[in-house]
Protein backbone atom coordinates (compact mmCIF):
# COMPACT_ATOMS: atom_id res chain seq x y z
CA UNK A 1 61.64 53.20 -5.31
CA UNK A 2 60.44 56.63 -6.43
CA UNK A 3 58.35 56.95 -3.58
CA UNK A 4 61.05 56.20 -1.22
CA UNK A 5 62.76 58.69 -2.74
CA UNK A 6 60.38 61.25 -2.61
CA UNK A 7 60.02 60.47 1.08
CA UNK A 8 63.74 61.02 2.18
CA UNK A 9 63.44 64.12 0.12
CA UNK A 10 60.50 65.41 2.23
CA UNK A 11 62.13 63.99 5.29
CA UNK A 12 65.21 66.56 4.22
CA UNK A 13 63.34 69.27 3.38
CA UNK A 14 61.45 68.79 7.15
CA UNK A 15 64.44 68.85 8.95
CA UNK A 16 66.05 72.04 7.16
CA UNK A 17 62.51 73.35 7.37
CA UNK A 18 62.13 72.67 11.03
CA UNK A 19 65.97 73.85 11.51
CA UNK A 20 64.75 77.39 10.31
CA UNK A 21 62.59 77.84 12.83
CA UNK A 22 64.34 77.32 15.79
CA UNK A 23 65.35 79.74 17.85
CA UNK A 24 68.98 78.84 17.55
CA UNK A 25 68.80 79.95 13.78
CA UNK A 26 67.48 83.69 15.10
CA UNK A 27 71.25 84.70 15.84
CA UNK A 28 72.87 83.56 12.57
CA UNK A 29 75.32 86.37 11.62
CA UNK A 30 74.56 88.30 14.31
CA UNK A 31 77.29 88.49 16.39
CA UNK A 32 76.56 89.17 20.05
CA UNK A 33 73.14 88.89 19.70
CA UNK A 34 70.84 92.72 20.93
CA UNK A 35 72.54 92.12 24.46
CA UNK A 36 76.50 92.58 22.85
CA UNK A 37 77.89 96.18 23.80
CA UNK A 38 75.02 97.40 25.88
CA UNK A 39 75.31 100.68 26.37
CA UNK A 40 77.39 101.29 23.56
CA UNK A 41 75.36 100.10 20.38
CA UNK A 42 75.07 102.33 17.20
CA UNK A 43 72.68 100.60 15.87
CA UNK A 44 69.57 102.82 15.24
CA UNK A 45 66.48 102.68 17.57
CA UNK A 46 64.27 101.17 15.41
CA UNK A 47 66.35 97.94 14.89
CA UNK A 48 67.20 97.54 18.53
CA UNK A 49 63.60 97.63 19.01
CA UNK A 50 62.66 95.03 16.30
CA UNK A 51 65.43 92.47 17.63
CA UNK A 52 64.22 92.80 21.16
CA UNK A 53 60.39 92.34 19.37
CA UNK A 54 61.53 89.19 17.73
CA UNK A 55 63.66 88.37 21.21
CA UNK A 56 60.57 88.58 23.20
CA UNK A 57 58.75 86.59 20.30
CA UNK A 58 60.78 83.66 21.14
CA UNK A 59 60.43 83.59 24.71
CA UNK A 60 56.76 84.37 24.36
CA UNK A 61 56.95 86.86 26.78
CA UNK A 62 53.88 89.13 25.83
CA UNK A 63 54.42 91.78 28.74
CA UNK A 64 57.71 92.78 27.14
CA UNK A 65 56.59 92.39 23.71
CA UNK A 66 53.56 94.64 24.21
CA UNK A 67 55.94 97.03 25.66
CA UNK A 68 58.43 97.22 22.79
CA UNK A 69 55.01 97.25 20.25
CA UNK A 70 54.20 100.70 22.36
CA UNK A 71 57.82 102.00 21.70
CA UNK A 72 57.62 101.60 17.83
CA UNK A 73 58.77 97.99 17.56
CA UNK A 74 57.45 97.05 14.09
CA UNK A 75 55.66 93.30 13.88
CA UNK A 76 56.61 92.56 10.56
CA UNK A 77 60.24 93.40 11.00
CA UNK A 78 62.75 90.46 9.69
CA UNK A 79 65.84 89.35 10.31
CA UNK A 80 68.38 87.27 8.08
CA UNK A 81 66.92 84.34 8.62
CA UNK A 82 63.26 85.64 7.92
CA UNK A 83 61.87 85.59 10.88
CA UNK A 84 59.64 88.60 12.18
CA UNK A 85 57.76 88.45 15.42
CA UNK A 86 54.33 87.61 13.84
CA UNK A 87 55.94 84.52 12.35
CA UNK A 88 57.52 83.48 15.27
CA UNK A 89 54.43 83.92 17.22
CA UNK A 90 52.65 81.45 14.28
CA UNK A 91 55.56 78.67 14.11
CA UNK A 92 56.02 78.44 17.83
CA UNK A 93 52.00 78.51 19.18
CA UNK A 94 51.96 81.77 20.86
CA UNK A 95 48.89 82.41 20.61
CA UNK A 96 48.46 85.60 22.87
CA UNK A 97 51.33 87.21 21.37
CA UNK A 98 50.04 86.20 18.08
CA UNK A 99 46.92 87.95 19.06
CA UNK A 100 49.11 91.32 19.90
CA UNK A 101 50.58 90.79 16.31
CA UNK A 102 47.56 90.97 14.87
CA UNK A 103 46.29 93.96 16.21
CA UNK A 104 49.51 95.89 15.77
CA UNK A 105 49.16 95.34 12.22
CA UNK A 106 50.74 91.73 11.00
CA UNK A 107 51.46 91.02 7.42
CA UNK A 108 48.97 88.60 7.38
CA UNK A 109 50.22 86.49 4.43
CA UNK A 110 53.66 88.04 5.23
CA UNK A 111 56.13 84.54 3.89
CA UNK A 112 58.84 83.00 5.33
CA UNK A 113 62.38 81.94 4.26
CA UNK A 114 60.31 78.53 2.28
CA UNK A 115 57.78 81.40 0.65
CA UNK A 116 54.92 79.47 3.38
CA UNK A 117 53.01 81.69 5.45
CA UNK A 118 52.09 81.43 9.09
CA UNK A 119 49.31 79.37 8.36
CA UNK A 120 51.64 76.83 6.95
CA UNK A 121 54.18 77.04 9.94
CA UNK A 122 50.94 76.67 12.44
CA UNK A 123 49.82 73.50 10.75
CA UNK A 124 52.96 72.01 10.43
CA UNK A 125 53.52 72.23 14.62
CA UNK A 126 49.92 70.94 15.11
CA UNK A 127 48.71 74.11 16.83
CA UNK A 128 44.92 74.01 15.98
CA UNK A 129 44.32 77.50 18.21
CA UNK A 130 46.88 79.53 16.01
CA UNK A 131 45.31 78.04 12.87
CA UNK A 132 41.97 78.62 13.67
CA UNK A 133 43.19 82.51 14.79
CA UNK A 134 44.61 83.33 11.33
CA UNK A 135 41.58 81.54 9.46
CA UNK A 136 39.69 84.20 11.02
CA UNK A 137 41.74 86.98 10.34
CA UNK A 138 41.38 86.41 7.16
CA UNK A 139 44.62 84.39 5.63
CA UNK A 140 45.42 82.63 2.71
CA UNK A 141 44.06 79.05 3.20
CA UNK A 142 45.35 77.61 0.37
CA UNK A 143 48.62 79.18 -0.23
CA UNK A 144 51.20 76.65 -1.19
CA UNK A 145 55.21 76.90 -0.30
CA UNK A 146 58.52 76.41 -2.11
CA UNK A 147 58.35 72.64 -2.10
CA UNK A 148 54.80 72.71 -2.96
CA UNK A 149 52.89 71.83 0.29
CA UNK A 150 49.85 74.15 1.40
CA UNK A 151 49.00 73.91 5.06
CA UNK A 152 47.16 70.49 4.89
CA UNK A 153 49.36 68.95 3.84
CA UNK A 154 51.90 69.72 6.74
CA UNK A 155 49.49 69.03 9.40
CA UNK A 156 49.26 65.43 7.57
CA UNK A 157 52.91 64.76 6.03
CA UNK A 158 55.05 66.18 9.19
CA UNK A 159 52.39 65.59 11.58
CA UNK A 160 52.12 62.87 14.00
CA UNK A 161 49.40 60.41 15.09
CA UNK A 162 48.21 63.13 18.02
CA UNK A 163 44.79 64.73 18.70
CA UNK A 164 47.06 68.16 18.49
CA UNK A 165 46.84 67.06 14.86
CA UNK A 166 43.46 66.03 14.46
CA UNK A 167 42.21 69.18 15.83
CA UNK A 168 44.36 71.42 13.44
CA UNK A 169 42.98 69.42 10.25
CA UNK A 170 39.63 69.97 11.52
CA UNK A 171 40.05 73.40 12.01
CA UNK A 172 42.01 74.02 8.57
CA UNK A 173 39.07 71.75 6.77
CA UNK A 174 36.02 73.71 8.55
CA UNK A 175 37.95 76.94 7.85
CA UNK A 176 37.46 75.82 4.30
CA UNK A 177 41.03 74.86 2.81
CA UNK A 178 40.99 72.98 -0.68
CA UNK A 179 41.64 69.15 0.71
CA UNK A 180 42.85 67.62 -2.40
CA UNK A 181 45.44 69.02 -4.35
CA UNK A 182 48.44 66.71 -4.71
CA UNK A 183 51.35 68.11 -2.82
CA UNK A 184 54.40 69.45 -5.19
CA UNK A 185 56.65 67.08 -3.92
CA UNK A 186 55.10 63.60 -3.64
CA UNK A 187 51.68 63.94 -5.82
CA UNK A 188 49.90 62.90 -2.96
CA UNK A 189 46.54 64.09 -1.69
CA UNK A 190 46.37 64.66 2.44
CA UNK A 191 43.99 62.13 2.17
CA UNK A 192 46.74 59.80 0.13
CA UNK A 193 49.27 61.27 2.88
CA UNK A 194 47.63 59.92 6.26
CA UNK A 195 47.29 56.85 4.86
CA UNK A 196 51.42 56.27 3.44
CA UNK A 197 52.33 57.83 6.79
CA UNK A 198 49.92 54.80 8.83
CA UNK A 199 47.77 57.90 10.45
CA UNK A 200 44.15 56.21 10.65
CA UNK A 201 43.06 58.82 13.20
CA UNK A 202 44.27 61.46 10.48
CA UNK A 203 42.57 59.35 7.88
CA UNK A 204 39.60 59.04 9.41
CA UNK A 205 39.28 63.20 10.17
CA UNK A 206 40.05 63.48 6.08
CA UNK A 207 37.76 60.82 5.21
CA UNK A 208 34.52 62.58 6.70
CA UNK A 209 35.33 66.03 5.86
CA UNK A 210 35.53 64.65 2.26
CA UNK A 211 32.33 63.17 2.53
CA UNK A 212 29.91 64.38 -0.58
CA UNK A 213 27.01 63.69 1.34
CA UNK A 214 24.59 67.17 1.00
CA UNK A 215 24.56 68.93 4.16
CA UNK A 216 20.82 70.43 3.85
CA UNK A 217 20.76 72.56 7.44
CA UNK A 218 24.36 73.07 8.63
CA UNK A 219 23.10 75.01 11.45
CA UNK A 220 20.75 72.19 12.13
CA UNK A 221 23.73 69.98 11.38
CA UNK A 222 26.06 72.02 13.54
CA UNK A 223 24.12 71.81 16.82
CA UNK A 224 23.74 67.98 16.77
CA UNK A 225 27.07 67.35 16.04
CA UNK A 226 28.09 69.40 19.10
CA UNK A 227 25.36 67.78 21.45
CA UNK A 228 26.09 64.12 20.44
CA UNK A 229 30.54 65.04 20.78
CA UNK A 230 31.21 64.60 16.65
CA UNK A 231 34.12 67.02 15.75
CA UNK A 232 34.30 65.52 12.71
CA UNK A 233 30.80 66.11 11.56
CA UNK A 234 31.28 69.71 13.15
CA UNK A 235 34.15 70.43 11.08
CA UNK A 236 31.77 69.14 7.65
CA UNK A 237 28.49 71.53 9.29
CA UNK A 238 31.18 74.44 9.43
CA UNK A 239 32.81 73.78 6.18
CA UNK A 240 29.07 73.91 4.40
CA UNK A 241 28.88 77.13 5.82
CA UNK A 242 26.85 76.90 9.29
CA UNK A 243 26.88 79.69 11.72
CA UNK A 244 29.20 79.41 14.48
CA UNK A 245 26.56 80.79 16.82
CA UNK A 246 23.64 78.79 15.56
CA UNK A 247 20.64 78.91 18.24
CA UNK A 248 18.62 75.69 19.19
CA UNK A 249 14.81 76.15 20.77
CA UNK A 250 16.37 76.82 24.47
CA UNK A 251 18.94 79.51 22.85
CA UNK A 252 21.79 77.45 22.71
CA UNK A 253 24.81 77.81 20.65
CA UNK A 254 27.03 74.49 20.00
CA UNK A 255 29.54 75.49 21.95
CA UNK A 256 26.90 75.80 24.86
CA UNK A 257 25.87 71.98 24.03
CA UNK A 258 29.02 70.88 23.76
CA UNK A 259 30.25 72.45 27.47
CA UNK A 260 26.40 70.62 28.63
CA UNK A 261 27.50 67.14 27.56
CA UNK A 262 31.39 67.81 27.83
CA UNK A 263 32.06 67.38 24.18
CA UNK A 264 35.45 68.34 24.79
CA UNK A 265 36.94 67.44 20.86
CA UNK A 266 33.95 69.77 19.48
CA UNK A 267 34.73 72.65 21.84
CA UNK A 268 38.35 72.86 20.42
CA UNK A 269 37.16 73.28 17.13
CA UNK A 270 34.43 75.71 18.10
CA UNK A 271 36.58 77.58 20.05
CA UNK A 272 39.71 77.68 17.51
CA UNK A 273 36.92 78.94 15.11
CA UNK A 274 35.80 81.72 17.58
CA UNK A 275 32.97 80.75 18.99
CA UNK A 276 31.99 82.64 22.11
CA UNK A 277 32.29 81.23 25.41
CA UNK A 278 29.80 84.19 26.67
CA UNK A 279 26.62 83.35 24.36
CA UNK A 280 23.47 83.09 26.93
CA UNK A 281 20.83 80.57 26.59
CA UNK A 282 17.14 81.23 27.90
CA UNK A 283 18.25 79.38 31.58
CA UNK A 284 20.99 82.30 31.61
CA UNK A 285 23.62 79.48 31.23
CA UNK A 286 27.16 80.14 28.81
CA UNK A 287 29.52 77.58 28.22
CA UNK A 288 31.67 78.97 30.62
CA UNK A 289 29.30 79.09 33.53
CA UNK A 290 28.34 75.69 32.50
CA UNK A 291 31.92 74.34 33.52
CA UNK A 292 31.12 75.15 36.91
CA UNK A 293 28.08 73.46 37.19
CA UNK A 294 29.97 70.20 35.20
CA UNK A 295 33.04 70.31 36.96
CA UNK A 296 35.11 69.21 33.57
CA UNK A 297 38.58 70.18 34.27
CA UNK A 298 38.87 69.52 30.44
CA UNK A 299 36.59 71.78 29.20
CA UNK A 300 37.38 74.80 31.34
CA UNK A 301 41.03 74.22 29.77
CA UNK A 302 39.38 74.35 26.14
CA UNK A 303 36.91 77.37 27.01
CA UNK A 304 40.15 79.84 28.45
CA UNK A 305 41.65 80.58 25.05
CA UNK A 306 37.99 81.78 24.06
CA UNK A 307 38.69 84.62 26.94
CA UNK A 308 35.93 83.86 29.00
CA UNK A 309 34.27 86.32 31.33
CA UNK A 310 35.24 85.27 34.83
CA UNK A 311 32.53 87.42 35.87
CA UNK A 312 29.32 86.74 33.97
CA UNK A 313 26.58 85.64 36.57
CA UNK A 314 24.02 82.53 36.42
CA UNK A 315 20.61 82.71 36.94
CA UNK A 316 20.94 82.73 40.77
CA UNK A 317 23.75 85.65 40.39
CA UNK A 318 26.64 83.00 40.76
CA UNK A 319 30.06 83.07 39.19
CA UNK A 320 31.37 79.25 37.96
CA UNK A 321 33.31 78.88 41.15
CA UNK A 322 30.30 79.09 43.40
CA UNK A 323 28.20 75.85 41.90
CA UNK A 324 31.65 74.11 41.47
CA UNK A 325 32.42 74.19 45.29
CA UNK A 326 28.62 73.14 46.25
CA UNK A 327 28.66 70.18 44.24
CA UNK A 328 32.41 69.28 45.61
CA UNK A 329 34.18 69.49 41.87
CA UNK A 330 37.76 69.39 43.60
CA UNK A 331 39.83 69.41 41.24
CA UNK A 332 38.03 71.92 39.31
CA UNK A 333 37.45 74.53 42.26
CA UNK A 334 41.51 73.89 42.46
CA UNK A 335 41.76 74.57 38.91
CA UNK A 336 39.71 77.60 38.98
CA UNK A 337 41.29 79.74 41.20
CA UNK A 338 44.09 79.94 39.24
CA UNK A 339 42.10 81.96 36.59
CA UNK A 340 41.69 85.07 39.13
CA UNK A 341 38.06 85.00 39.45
CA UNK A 342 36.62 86.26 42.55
CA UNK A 343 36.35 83.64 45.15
CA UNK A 344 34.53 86.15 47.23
CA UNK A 345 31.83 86.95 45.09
CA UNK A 346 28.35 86.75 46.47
CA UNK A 347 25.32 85.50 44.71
CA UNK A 348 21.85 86.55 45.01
CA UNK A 349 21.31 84.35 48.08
CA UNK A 350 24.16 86.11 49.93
CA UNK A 351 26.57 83.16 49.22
CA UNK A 352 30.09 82.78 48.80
CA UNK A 353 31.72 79.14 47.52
CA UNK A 354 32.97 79.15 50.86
CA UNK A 355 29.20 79.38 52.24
CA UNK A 356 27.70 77.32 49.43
CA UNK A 357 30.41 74.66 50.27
CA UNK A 358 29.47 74.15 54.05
CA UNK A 359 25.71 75.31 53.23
CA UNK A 360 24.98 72.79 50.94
CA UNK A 361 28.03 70.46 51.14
CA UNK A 362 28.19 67.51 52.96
CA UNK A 363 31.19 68.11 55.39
CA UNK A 364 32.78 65.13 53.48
CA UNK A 365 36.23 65.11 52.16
CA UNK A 366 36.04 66.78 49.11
CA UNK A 367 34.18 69.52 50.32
CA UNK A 368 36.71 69.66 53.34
CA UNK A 369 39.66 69.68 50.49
CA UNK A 370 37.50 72.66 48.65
CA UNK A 371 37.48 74.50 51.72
CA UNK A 372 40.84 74.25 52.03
CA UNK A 373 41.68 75.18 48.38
CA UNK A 374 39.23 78.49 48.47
CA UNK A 375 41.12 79.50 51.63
CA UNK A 376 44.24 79.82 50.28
CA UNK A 377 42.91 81.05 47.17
CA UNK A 378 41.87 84.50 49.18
CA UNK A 379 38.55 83.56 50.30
CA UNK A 380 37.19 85.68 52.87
CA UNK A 381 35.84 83.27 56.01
CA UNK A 382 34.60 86.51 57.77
CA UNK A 383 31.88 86.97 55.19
CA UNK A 384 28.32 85.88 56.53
CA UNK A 385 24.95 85.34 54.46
CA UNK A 386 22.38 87.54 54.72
CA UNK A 387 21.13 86.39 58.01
CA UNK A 388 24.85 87.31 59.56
CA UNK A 389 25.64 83.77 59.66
CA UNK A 390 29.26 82.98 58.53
CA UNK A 391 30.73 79.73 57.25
CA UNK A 392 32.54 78.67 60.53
CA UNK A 393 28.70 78.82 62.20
CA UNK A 394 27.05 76.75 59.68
CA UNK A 395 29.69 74.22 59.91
CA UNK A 396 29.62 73.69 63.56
CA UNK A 397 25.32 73.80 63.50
CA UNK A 398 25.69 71.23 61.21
CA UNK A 399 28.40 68.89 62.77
CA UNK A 400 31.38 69.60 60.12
CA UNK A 401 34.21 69.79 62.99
CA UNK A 402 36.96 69.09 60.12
CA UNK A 403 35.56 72.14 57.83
CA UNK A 404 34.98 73.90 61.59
CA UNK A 405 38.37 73.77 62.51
CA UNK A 406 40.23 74.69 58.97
CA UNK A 407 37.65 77.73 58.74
CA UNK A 408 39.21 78.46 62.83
CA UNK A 409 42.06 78.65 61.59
CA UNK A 410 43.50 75.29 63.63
């Protein structure tokens, strides 16, 4: 009976909790809203700024909010309901306006209206990348909030069954977070939490980070985890201290191995960690470029918030488009594109993707569909190779009259 008490009590305190940090809350007792009177507000300048700040917070719109940051707008400025524009950014996953925060000089254990700090409102929405961000920068990892919870044990108690979940426990357990301190409210462990709340995926990420076993090389440890696709074991490597950008014999890092053999779970944690998606092996080979080459729509996903350069070159002076559209990866050629990197690049063979698709293609559909998609991506079908031969030629020397006639333009 006490426990089911204890449980509608937390299931209370999660919906006032959650209420708080909703944008609806943002305009308590502020009649109007920033909009009301345009033109004739008295309000000073600095707290028009800091409303729109917290305005554009919301709507994650990080154009505007960079904007206001340039005027003065301060980061850390709160309104009645305690919300500044860093904590919004934490609460609500905005992770590039988080970023802005940061630099612009974020309270970084600034606390909200339930004394938690962003961490806290991060793990409780199951946003692993925001975690992983302010682990970095430095925050509080074990802070614990008015009704006695520290970030674990929101991923686990107001979590759900998700791998959103399972990657933000991972990330708050490699980033080093005590895992077993009873919570205020219940006196349960996280570990004591997954299980009440029927979690076993949640259980089971606990259960090996808590493992005792001596980790004698976490570098060592680190690397095979990311090669064989354990993000558990990764989280445990990290959490006994391995380095992030740990080097095997061929120079590569575990993120590298884990782009290789499409290990997407480990390249979430690696990358909410900050692991580099630009680290070079001896082939010339990054994560990033590796994508290309793999053609996991999955893994290019997990590599973008590592702000990859769209521009770095493999060893035959490619960009990850170029192998993509040779070895028809349609749906990650389509995928690509979208990222602005330069369809038009050429390699150190003279190629394009459009020339590497019809030169080494095989005229079949999906190199017909790649054509297509690199077309109206911007790419350039008057460029030729270095013998002045252009992709229309090749494809009618080699037969490819659908590939002829979309690069003619019929």
């Amino acid at each position: 009976m006490t426990r089911l008490l204890a449980h509608a009590v937390a299931v209370v305190l999660f919906l006032c909790l959650t209420a708080a940090c909703q944008p609806a809350d943002r305009t308590a007792g502020q009649a109007g809203g920033p909009s009301a009177g345009a033109g004739t507000d008295a309000r000073p300048d600095q707290t028009r700024l800091d409303e729109d700040l917290r305005d554009a917070a919301w709507a994650n719109d990080v154009r505007r909010a960079k904007s206001l940051v340039a005027q003065g707008a301060d980061v850390n400025a709160k309104d009645s309901t305690v919300q500044s524009a860093y904590l919004i950014a934490t609460s609500e996953g905005h992770l590039d306006l988080l970023r802005l925060t940061l630099d612009h000089g974020a309270a970084i254990n600034d606390k909200d209206s339930w004394n938690g700090t962003g961490l806290i409102r991060a793990a409780e929405r199951g946003h692993h990348l925001v975690v992983g961000q302010l682990l970095q920068s430095g925050i509080d990892r074990n802070h614990v909030n008015r009704i006695g919870y520290q970030a674990i044990h929101e991923a686990v108690w107001l979590g759900r069954e998700t791998p959103a979940y399972a990657r933000t426990i991972r990330a708050i357990g490699a980033g080093g977070a005590e895992l077993t301190r009873p919570s205020g409210s219940e006196k349960l462990t996280p570990l004591q939490m997954a299980r009440e709340r029927e979690h076993p995926t949640l259980e089971g990420v606990l259960t090996r980070m808590l493992d005792a076993t001596p980790i004698a090389d976490p570098d060592a440890a680190l690397l095979q985890a990311a090669q064989r696709g354990d993000a558990d074991q990764a989280a445990r490597a990290l959490r006994a201290g391995a380095n992030l950008e740990a080097r095997d014999g061929q120079q590569r890092t575990p993120l590298l191995l884990a782009a290789t053999f499409d290990r997407v779970e480990v390249a979430h944690l690696l990358v909410a960690m900050g692991a580099s998606a630009d680290a070079l092996d001896d082939r010339h080979d990054t994560p990033w470029l590796v994508t290309g080459v793999t053609g996991s729509v999955e893994m290019l996903e997990a590599l973008l918030p590592a702000g990859p350069d769209l521009t770095v070159r493999n060893r035959y002076g490619g960009v990850a488009v170029i192998p993509a559209s040779e070895r028809g990866h349609v749906e990650y050629v389509r995928r690509v594109v979208q990222t602005g990197i330069d369809v038009n690049h050429v390699n150190d063979l003279g190629w394009t993707a459009l020339l590497e698709a019809v030169i080494l293609g095989d005229g079949g559909k999906r190199h017909q569909e790649i054509v297509e998609i690199l077309l109206a991506a911007g790419a350039d079908p008057s460029l030729a190779d270095k013998d002045g031969v252009t992709a229309l030629e090749h494809a009618q020397t080699k037969g490819y009259t659908e590939i002829a006639a979309l690069l003619a333009g019929r």
